[in-house]
N, C-alpha and C. Protein backbone atom coordinates (compact mmCIF):
# COMPACT_ATOMS: atom_id res chain seq x y z
N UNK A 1 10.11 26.60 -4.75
CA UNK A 1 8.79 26.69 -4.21
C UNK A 1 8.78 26.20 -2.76
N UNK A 2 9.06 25.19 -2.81
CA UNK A 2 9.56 24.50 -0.98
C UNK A 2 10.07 25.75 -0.20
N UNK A 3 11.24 26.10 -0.80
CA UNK A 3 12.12 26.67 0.26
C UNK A 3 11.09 28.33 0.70
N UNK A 4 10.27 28.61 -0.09
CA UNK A 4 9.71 29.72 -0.21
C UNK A 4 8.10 29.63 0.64
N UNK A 5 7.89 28.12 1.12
CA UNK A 5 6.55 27.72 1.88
C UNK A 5 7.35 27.33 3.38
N UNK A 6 8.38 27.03 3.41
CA UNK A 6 9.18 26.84 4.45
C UNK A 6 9.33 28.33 5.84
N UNK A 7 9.79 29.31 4.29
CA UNK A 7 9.65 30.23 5.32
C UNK A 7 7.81 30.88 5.24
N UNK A 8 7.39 30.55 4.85
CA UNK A 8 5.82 31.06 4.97
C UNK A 8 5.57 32.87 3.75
N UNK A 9 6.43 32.21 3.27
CA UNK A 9 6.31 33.17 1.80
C UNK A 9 5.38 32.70 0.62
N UNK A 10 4.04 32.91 1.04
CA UNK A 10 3.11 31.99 -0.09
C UNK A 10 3.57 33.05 -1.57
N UNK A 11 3.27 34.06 -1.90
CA UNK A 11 3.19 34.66 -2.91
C UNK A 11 4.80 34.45 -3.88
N UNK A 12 5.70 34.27 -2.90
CA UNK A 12 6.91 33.73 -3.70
C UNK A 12 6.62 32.45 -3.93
N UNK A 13 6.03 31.46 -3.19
CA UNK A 13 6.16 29.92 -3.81
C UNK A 13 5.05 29.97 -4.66
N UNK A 14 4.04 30.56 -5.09
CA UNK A 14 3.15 30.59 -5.89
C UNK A 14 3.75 31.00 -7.45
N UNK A 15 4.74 32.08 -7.36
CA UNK A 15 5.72 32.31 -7.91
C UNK A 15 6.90 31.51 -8.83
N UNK A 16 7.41 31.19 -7.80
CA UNK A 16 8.27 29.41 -8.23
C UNK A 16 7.49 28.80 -9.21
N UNK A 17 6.24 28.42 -8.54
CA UNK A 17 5.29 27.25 -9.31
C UNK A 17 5.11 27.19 -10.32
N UNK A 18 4.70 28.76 -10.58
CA UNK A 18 4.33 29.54 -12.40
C UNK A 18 5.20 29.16 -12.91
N UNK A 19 6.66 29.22 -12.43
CA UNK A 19 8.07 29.41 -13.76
C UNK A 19 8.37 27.53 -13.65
N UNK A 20 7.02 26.45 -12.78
CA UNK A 20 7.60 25.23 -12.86
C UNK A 20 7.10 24.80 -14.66
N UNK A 21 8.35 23.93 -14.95
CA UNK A 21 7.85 23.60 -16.58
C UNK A 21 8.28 22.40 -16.85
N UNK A 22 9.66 21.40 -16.31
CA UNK A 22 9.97 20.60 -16.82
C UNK A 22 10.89 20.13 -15.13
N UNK A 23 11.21 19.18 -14.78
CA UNK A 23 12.07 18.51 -13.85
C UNK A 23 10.78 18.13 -12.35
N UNK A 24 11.80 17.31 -11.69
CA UNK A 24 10.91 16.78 -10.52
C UNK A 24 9.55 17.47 -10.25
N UNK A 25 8.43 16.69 -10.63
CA UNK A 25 6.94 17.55 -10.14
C UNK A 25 7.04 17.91 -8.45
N UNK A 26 6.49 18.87 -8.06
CA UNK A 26 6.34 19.46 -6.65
C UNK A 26 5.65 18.10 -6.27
N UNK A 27 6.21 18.20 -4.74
CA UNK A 27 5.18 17.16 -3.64
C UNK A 27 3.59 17.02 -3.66
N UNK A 28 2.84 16.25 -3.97
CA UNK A 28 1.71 16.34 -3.81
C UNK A 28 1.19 17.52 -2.63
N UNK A 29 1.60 17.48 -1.53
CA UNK A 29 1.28 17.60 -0.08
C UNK A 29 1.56 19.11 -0.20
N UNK A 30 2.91 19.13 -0.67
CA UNK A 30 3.03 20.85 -0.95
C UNK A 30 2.09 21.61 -1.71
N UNK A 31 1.92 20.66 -2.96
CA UNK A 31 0.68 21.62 -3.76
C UNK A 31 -0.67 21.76 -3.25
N UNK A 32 -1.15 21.03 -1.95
CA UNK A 32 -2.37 20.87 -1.75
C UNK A 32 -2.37 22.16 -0.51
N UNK A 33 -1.42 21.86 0.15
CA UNK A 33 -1.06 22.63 1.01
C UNK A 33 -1.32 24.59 0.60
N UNK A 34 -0.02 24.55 -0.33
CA UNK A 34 -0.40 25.84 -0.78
C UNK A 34 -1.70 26.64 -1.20
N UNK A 35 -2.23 25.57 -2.15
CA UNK A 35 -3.41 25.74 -2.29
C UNK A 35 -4.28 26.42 -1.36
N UNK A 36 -4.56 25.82 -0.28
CA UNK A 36 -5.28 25.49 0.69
C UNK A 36 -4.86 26.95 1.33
N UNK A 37 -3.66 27.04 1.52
CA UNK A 37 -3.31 28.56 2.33
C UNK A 37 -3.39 30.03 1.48
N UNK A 38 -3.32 29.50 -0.02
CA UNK A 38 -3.61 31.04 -1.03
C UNK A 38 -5.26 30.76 -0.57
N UNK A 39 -6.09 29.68 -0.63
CA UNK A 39 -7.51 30.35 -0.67
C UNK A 39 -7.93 31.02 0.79
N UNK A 40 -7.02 30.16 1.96
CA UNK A 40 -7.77 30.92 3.34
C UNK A 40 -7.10 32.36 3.42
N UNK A 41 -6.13 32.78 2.50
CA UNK A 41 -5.42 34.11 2.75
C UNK A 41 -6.67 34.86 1.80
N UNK A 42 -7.57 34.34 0.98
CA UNK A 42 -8.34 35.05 0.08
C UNK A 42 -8.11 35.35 -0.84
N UNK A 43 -6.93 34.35 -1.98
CA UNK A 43 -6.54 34.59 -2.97
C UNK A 43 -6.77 33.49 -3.39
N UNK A 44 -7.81 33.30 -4.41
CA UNK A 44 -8.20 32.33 -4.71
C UNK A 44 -7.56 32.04 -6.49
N UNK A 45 -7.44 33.51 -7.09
CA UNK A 45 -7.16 33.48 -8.42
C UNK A 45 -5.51 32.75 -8.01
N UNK A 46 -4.74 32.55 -7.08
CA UNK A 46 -3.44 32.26 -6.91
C UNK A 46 -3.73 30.78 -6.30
N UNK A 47 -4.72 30.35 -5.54
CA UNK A 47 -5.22 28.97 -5.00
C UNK A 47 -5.32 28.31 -5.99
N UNK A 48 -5.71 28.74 -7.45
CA UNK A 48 -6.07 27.46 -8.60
C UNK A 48 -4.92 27.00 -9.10
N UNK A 49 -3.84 27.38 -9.31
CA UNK A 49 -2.89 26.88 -9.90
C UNK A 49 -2.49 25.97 -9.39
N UNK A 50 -1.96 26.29 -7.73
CA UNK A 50 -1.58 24.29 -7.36
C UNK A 50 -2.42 23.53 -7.53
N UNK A 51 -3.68 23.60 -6.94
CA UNK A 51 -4.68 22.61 -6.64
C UNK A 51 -4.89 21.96 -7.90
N UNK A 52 -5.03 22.63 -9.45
CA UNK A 52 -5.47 22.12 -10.73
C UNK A 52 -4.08 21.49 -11.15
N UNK A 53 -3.04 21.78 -10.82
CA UNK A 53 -1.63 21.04 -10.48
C UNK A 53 -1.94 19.82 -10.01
N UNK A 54 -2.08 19.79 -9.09
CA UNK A 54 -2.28 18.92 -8.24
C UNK A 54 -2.97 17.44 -8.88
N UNK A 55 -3.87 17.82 -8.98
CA UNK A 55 -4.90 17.27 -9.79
C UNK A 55 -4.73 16.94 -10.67
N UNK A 56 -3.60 17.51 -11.83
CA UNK A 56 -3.00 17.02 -12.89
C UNK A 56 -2.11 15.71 -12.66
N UNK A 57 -1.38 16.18 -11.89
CA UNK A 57 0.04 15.64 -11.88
C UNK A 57 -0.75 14.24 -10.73
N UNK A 58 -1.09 14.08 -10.12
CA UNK A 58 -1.57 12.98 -9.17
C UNK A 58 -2.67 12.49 -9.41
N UNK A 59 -3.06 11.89 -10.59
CA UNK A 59 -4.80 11.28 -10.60
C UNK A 59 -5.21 10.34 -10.17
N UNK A 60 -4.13 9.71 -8.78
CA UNK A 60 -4.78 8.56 -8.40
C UNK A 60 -4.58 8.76 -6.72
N UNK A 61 -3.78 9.73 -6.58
CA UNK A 61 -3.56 9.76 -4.81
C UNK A 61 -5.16 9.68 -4.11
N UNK A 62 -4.36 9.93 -2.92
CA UNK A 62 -5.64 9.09 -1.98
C UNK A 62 -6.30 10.11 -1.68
N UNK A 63 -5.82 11.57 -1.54
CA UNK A 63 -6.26 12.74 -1.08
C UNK A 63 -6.92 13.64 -2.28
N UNK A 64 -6.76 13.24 -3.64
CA UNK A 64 -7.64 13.52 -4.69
C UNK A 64 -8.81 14.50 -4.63
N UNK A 65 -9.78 13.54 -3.74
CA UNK A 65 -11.81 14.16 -3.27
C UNK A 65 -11.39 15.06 -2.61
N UNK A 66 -10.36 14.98 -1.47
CA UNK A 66 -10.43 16.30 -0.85
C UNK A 66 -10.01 17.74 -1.54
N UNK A 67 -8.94 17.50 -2.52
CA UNK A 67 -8.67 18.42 -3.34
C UNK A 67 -9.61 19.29 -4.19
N UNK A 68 -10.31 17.69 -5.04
CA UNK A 68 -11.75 18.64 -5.41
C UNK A 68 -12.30 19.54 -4.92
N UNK A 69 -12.50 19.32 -4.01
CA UNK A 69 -13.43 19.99 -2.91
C UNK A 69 -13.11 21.75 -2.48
N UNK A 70 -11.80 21.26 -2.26
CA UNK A 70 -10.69 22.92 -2.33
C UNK A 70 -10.94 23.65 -3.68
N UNK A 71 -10.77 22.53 -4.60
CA UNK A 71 -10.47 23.70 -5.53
C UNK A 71 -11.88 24.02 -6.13
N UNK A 72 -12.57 23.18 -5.59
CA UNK A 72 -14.33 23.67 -6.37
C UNK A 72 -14.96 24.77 -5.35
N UNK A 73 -14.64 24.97 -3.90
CA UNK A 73 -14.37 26.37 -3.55
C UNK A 73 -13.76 27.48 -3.92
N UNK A 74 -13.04 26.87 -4.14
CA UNK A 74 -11.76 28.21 -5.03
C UNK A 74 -12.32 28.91 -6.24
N UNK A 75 -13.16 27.81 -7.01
CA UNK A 75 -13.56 28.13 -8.27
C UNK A 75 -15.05 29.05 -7.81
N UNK A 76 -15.94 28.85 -6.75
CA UNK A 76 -16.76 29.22 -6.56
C UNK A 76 -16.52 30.63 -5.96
N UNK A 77 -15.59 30.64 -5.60
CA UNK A 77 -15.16 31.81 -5.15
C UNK A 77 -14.48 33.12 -6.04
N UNK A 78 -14.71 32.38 -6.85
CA UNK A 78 -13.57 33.19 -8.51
C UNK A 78 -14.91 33.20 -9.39
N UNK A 79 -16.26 33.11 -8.62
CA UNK A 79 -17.58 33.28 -9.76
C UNK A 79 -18.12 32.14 -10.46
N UNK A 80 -17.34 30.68 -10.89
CA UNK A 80 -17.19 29.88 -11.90
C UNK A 80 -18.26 28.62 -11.24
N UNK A 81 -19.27 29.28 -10.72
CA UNK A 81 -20.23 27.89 -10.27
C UNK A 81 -20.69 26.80 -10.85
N UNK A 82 -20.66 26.87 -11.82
CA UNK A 82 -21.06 25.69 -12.61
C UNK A 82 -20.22 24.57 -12.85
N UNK A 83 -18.94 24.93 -13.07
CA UNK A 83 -17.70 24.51 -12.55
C UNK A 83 -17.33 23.70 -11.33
N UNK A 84 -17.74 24.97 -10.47
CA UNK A 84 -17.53 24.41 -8.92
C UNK A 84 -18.43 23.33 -8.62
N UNK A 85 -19.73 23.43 -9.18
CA UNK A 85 -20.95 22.29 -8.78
C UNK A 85 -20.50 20.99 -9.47
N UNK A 86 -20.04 20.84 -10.61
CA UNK A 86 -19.59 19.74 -11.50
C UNK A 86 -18.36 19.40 -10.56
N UNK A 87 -17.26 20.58 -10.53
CA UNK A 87 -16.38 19.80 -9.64
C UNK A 87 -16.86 18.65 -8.25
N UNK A 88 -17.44 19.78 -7.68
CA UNK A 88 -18.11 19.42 -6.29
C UNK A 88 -18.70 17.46 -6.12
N UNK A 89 -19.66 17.40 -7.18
CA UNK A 89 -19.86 16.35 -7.52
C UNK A 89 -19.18 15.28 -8.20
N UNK A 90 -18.16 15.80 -8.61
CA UNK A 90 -16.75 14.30 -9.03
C UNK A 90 -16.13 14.22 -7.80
N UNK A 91 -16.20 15.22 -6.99
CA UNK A 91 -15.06 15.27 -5.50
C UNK A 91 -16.44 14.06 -4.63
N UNK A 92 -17.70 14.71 -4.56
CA UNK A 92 -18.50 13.28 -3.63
C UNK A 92 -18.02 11.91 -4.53
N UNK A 93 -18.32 11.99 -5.86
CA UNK A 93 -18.30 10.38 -6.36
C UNK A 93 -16.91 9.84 -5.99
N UNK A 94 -15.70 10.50 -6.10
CA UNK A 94 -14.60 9.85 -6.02
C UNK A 94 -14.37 9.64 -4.21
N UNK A 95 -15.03 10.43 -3.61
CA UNK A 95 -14.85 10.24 -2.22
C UNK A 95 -15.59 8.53 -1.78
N UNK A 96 -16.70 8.73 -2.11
CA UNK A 96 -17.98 7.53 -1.93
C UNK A 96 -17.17 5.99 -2.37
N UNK A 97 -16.29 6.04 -3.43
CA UNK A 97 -15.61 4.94 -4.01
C UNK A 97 -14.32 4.43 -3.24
N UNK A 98 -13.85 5.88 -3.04
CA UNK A 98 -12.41 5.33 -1.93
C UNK A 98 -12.79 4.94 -0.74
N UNK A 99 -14.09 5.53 -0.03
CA UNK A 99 -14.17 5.00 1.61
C UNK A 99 -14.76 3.44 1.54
């Protein structure tokens, strides 16, 4: 997945990610990252997988709220508002607590 965001091949490291199942979890930074670049490319059904990754695998990093935030766009953008609004609002509370 790295070597495939390195060269700016999102749809292959999105790729990678799917077949990830067991050994070293991806970088936080990478998964947020990707994320972040499948939704501004307008692929948002391919944006949820890191970000809800992300989110899995890291429930205490510092960059957490901001993630929310990505992926409760992402979700809003994939139709799932109710979702996105619930997200939206754990991404303010957890933001409000860390600053």
């Amino acid at each position: 997945m790295l070597r495939a965001m390195e060269t700016g091949e999102l749809l292959d490291a999105h790729a990678a990610l799917r077949r990830y199942e067991e050994g070293p979890p991806p970088p936080p930074n990478a998964l947020w990252r990707l994320g972040r670049r499948l939704a501004e490319s307008n692929q948002p059904r391919r944006a949820r997988l890191p970000l809800e990754l992300f989110l899995e695998l890291y429930p205490r990093h510092e960059d957490r709220a901001e993630v929310m935030q990505d992926l409760a766009h992402t979700l809003n953008a994939l139709g799932k508002r109710r979702k996105a609004v619930s997200l939206a609002e754990q991404a303010k509370r957890a933001a409000s607590t860390t600053a």
